[in-house]
Structures are given as C-alpha cells and as structure tokens.
N, C-alpha and C. Protein backbone atom coordinates (compact mmCIF):
# COMPACT_ATOMS: atom_id res chain seq x y z
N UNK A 1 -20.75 -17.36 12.88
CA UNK A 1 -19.53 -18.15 13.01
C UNK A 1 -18.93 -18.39 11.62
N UNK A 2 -17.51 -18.08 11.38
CA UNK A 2 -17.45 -18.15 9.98
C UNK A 2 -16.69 -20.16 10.54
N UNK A 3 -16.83 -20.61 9.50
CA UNK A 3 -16.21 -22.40 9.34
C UNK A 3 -15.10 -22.05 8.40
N UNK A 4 -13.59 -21.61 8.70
CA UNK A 4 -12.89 -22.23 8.13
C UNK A 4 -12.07 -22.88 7.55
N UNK A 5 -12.69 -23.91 8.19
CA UNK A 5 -12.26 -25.44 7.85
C UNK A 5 -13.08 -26.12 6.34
N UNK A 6 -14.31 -25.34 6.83
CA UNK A 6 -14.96 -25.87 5.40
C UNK A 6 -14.37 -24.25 4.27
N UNK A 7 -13.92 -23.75 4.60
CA UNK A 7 -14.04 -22.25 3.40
C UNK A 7 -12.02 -23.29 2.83
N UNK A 8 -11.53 -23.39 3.64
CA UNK A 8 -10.26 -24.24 2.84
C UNK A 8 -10.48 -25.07 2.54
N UNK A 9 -11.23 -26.51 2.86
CA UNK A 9 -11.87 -27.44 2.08
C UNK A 9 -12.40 -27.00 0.48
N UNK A 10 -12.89 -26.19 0.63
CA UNK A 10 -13.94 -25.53 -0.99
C UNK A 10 -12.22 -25.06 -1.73
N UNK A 11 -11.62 -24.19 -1.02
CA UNK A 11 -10.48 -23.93 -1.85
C UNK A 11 -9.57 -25.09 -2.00
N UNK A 12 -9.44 -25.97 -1.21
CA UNK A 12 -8.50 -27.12 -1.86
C UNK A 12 -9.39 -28.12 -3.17
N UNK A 13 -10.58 -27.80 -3.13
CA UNK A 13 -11.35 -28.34 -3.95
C UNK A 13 -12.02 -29.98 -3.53
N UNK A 14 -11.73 -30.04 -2.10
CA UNK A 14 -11.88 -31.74 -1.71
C UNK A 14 -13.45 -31.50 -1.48
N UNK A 15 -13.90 -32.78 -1.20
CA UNK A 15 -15.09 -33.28 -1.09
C UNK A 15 -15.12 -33.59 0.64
N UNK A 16 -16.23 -33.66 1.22
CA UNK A 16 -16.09 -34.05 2.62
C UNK A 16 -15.78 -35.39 2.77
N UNK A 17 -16.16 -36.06 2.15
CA UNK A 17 -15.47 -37.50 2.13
C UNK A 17 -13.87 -37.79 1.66
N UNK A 18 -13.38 -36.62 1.26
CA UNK A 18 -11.86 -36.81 1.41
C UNK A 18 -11.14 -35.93 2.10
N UNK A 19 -11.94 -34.92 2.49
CA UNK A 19 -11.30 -34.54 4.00
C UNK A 19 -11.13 -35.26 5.33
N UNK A 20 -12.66 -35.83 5.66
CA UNK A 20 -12.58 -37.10 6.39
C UNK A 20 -11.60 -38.22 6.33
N UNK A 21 -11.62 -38.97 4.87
CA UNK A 21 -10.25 -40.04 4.77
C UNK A 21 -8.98 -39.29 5.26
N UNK A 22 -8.74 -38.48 4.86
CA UNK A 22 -7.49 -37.53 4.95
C UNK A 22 -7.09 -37.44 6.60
N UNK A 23 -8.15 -37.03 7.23
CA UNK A 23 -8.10 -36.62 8.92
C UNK A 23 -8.90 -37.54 10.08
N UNK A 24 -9.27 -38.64 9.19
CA UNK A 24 -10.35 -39.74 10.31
C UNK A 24 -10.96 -39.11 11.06
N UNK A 25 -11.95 -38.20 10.18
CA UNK A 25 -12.96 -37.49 11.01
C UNK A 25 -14.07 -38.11 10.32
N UNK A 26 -15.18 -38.71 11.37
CA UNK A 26 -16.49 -39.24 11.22
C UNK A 26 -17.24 -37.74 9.95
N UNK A 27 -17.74 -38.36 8.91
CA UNK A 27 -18.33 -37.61 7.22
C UNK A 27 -19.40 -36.92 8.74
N UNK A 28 -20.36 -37.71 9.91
CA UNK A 28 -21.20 -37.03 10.05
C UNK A 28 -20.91 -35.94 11.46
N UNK A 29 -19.67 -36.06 11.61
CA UNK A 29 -18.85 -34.70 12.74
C UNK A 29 -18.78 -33.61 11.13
N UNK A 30 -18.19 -33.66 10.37
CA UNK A 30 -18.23 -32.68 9.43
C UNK A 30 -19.53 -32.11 8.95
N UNK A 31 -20.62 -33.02 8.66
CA UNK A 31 -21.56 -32.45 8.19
C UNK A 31 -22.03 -31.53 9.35
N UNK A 32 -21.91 -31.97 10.48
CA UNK A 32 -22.76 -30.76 11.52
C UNK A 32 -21.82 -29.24 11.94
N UNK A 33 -20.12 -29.73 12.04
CA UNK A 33 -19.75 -28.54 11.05
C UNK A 33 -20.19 -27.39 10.06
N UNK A 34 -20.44 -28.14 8.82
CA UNK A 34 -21.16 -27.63 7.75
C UNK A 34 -21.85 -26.99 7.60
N UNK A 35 -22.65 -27.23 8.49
CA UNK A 35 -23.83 -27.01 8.80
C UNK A 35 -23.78 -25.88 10.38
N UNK A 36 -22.98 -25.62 10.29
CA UNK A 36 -22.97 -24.72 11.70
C UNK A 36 -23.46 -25.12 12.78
N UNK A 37 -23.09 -25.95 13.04
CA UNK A 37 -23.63 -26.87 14.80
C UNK A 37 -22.58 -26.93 15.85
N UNK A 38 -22.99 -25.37 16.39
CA UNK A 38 -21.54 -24.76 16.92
C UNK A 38 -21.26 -25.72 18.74
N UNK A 39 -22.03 -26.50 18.73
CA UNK A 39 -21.77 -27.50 19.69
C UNK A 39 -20.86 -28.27 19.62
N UNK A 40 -21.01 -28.56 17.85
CA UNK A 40 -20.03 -30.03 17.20
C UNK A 40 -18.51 -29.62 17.20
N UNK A 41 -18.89 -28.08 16.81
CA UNK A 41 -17.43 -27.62 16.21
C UNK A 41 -15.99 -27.74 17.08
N UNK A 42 -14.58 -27.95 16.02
CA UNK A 42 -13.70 -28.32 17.03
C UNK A 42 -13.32 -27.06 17.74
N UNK A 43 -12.98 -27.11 19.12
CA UNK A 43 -11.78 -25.79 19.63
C UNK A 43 -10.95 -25.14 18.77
N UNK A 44 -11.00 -23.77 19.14
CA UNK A 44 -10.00 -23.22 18.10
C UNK A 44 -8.18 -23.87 18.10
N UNK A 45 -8.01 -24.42 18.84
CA UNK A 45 -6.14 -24.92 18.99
C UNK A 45 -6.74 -26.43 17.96
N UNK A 46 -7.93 -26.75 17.97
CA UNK A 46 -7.77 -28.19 17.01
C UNK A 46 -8.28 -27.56 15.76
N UNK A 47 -8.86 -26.72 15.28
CA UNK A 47 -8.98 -25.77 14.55
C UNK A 47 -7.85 -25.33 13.77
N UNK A 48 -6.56 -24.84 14.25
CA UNK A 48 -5.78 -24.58 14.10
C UNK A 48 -4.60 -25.12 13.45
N UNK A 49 -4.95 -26.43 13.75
CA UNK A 49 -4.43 -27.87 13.86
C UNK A 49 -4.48 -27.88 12.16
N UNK A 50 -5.45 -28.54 12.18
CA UNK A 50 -6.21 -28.98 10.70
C UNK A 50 -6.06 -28.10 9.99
N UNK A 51 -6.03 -26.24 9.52
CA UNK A 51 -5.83 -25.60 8.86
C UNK A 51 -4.34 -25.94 8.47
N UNK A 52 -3.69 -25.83 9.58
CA UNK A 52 -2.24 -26.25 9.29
C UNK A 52 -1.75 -26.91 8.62
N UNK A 53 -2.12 -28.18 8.50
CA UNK A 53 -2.16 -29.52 7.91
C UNK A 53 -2.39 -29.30 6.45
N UNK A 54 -4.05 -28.69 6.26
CA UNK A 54 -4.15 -28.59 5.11
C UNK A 54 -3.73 -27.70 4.28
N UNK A 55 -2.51 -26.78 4.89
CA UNK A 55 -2.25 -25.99 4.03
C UNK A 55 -0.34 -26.77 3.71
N UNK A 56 -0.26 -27.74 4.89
CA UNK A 56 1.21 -28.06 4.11
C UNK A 56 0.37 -29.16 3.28
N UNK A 57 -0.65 -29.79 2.79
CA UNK A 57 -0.45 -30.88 1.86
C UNK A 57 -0.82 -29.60 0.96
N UNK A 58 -1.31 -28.51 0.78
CA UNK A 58 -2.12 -27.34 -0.39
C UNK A 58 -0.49 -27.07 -0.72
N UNK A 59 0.45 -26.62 -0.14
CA UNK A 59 1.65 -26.69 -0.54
C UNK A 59 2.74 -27.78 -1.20
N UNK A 60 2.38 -28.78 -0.36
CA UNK A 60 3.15 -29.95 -1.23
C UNK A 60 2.35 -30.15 -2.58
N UNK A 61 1.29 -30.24 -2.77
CA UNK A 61 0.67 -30.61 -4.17
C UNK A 61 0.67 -29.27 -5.30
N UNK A 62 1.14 -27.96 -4.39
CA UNK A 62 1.11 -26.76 -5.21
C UNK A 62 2.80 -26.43 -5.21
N UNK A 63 3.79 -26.89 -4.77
CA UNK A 63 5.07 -26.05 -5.11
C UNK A 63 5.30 -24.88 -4.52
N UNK A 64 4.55 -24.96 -2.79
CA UNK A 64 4.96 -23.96 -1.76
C UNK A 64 4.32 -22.99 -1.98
N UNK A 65 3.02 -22.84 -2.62
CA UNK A 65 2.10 -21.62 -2.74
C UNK A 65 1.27 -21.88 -1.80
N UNK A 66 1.23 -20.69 -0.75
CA UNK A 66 0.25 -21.18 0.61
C UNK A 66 -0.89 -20.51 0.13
N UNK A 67 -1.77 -20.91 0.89
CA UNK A 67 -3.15 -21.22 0.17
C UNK A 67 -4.14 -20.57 2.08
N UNK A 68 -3.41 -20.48 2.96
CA UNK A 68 -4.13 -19.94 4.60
C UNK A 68 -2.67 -19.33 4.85
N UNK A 69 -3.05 -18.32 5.74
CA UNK A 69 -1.93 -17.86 6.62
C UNK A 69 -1.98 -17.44 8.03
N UNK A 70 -1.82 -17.77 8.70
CA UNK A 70 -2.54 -17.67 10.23
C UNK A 70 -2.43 -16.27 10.66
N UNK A 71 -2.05 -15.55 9.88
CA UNK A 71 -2.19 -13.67 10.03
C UNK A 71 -3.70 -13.26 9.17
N UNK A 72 -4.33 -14.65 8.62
CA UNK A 72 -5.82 -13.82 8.06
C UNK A 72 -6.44 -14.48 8.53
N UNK A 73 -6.57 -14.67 10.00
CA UNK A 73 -7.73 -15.14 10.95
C UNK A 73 -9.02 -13.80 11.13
C-alpha cells in the first residue's frame, strides 16, 4: 500500500502533530496510518480530500508551485 498522505506530509516537511492540528485528525489515527494499518486508513474519496487540501496550502505558502497532481496517482 503506498500512504500518500504521509509521502506529502514528508514533502511539505510537517510533523504529524501539525498535520493533525491542521486537519483535526486524532496524532493516534495518523500514527496507524504510518504505520500501514490498512484497517485505519481513510477511503480513497477522503484520501483525495486531504491531498487536495494540502497541496492548495503547499501552493499558497509556495507561490502556486504544486507540489501533487492527481494525474500521478
């Protein structure tokens, strides 16, 4: 299973504790994420969700350089 949610996390450079603040996701729903606990993991449409997200704040803090593109799934 590739995670990523955590492979754009590492490229935005955040910590799981500020991905969490960021998305009010419980630090220990991410760690089992992390950790590949493909029970925990979200659906791909909430999946989808959150990449999204983090690529318009990877854009607002970068000056519109996208950073995911939903054509390199």
């Amino acid at each position: 299973m590739s995670n990523k949610i955590k492979e754009m996390r590492e490229k935005l450079g955040w910590s799981r504790a500020k991905f969490c603040r960021e998305f009010g996701i419980p630090i220990r729903t991410v760690e089992d994420w992390d950790n590949e606990n493909t029970s925990r993991y979200p659906k791909n449409w909430v999946e989808a969700l959150i990449l999204e997200k983090m690529n318009m704040i990877y854009e607002k803090e970068n000056k519109n350089e996208k950073i995911y593109n939903k054509s390199n799934k």
